[in-house]
N, C-alpha and C. Protein backbone atom coordinates (compact mmCIF):
# COMPACT_ATOMS: atom_id res chain seq x y z
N UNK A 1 -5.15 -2.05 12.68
CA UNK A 1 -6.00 -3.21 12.52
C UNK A 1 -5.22 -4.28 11.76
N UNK A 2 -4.93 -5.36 12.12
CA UNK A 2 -4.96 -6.63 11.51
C UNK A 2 -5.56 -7.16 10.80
N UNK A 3 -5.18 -7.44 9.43
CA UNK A 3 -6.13 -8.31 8.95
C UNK A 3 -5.34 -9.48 7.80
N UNK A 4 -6.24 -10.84 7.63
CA UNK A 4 -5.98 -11.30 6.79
C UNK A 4 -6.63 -11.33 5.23
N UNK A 5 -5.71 -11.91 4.29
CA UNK A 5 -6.37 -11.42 3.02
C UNK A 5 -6.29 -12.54 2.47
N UNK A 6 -7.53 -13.31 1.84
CA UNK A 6 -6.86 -14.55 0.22
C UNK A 6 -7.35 -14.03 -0.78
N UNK A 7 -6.06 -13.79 -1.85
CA UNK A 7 -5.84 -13.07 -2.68
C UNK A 7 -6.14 -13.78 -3.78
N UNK A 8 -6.25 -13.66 -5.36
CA UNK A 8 -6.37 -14.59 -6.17
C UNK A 8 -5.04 -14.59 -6.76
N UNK A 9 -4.53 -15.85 -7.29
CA UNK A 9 -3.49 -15.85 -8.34
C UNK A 9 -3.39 -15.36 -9.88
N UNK A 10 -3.50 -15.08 -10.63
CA UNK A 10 -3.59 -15.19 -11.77
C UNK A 10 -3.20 -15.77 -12.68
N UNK A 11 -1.69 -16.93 -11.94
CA UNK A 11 -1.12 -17.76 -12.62
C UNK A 11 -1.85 -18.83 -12.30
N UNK A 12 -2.70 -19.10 -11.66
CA UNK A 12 -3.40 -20.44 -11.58
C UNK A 12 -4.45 -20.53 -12.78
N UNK A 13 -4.78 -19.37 -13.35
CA UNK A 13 -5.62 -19.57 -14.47
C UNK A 13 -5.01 -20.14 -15.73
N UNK A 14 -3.39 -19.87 -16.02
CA UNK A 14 -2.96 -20.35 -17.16
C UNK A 14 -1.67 -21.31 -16.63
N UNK A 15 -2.08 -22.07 -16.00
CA UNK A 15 -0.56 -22.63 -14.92
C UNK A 15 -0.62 -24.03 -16.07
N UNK A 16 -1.20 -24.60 -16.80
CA UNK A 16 -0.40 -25.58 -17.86
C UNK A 16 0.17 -24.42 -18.45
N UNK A 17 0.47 -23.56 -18.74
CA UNK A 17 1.85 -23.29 -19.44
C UNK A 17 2.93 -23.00 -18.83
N UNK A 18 3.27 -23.31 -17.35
CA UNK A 18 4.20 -23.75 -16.67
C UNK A 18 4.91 -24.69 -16.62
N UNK A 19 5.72 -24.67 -16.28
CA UNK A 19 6.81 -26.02 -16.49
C UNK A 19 6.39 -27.22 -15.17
N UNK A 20 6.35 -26.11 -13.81
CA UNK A 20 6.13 -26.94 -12.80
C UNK A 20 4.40 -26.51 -11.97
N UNK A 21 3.27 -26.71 -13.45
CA UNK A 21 1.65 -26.28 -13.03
C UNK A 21 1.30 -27.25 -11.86
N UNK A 22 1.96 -27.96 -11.33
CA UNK A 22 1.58 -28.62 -10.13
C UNK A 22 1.36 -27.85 -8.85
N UNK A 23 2.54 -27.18 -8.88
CA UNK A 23 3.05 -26.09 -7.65
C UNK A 23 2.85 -24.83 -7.80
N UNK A 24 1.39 -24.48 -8.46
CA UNK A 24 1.07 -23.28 -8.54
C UNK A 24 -0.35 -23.12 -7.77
N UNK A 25 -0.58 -22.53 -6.77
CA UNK A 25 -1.62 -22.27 -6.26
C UNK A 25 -2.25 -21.14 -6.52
N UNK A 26 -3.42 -21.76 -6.22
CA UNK A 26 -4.71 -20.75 -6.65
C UNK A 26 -4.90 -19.47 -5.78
N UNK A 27 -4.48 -19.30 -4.26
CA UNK A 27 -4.46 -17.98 -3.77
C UNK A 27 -3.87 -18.20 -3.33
N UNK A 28 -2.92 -16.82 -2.54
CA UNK A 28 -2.03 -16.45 -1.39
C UNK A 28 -3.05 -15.83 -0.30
N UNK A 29 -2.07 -16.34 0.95
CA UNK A 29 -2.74 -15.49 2.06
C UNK A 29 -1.86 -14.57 2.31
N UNK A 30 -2.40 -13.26 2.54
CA UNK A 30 -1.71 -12.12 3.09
C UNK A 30 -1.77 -12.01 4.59
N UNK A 31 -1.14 -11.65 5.43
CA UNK A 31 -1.35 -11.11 6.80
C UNK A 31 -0.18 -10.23 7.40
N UNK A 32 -1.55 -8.89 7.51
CA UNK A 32 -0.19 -7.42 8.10
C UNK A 32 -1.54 -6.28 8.71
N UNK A 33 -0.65 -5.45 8.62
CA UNK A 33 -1.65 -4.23 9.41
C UNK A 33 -1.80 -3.31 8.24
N UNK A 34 -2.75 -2.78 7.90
CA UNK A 34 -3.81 -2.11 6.92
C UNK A 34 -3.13 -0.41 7.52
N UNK A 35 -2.42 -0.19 6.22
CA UNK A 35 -1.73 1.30 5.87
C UNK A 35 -2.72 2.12 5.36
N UNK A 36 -2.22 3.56 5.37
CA UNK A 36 -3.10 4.38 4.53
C UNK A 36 -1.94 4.56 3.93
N UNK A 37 -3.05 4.75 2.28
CA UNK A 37 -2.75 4.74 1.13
C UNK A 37 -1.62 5.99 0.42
N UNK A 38 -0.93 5.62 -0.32
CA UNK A 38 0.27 6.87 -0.28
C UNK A 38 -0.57 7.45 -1.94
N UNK A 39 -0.31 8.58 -1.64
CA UNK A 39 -1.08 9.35 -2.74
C UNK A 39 -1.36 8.87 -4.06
N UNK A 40 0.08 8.23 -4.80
CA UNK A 40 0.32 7.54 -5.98
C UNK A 40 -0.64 6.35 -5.79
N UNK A 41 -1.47 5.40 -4.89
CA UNK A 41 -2.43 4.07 -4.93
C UNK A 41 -3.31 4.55 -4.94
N UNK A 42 -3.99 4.25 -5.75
CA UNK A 42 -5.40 4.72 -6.28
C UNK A 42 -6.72 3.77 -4.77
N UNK A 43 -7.77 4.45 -5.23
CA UNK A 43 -8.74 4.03 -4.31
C UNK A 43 -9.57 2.28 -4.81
N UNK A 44 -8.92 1.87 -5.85
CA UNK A 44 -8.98 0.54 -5.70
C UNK A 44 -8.38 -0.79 -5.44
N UNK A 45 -7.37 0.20 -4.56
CA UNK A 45 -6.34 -0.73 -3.79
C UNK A 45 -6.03 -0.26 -2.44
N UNK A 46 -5.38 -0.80 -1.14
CA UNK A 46 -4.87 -0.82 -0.16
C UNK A 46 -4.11 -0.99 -0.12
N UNK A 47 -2.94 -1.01 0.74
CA UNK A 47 -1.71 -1.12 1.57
C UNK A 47 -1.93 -2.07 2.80
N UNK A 48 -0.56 -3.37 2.94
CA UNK A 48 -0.93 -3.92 3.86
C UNK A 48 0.54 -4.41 3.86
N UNK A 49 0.96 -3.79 5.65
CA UNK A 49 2.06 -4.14 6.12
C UNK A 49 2.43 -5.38 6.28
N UNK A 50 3.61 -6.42 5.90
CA UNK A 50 3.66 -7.43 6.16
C UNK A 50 5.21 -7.63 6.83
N UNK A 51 6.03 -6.33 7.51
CA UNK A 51 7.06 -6.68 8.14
C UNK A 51 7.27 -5.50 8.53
N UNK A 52 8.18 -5.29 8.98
CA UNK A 52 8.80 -4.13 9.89
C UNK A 52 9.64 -3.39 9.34
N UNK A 53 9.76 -3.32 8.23
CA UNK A 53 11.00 -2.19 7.63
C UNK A 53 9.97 -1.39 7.08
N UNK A 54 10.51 0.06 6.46
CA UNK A 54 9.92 0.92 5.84
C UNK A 54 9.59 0.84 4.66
N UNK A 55 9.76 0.06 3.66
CA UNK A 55 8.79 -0.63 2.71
C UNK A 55 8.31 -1.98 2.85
N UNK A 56 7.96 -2.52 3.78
CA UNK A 56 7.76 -3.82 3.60
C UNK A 56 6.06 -4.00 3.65
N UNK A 57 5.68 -3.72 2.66
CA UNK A 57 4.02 -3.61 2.23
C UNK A 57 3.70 -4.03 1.02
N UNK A 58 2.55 -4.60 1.01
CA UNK A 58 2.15 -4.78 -0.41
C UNK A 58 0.90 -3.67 -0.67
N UNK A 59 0.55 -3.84 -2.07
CA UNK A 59 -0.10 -3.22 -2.64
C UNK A 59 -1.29 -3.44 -3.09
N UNK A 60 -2.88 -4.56 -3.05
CA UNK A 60 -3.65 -5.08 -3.29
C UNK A 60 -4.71 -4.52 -3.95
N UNK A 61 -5.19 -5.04 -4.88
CA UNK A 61 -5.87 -4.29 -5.60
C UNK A 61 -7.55 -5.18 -5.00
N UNK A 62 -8.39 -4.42 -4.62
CA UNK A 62 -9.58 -5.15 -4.41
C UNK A 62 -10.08 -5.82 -4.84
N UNK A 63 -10.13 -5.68 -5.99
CA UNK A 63 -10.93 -6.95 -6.94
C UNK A 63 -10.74 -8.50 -6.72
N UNK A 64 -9.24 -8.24 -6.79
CA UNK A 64 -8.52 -9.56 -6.57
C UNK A 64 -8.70 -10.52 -5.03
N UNK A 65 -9.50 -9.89 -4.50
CA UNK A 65 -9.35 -10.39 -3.16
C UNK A 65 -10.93 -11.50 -2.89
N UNK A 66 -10.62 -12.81 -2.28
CA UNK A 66 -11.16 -13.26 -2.06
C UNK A 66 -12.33 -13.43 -1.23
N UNK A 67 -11.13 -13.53 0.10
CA UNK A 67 -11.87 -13.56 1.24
C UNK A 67 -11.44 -12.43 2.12
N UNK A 68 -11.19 -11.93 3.72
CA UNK A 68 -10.92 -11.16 4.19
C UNK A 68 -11.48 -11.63 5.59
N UNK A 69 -9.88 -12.10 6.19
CA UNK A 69 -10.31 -12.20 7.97
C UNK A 69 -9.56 -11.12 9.13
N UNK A 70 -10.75 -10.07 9.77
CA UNK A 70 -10.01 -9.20 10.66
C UNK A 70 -9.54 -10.13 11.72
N UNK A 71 -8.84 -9.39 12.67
CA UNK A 71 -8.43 -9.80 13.86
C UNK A 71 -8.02 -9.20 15.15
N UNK A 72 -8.53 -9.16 15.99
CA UNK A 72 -8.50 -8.08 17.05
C UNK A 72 -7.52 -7.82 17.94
């Protein structure tokens, strides 16, 4: 399954103490195919492929997640 993710930043909450708080955005979009979870990721996070090598996944923790668009 495909899906997309907007994630929250956490540097957008304290981004004046950046040098360049202009160019800090408030979420990322993710988009990959939805892994199962490797023993060590706990059940308040997912796995989500975003390239073709054998680690190329992130790690998302639910909370953090905004929005969420599947795609067929």
């Amino acid at each position: 399954m495909k899906l997309t993710v907007r994630y929250k930043n956490h540097a957008y909450a304290i981004r004046d103490r950046y040098a360049s708080y202009l160019n800090i955005p408030e979420y990322f979009d993710y988009t990959g195919e939805v892994l199962t979870n490797p023993k060590w990721v706990g059940n308040d996070s997912f796995c989500l492929r975003y390239g073709a090598g054998k680690y190329d996944y992130r790690i998302l923790l639910k909370e953090n997640i905004i929005h969420g668009w599947r795609h067929d």
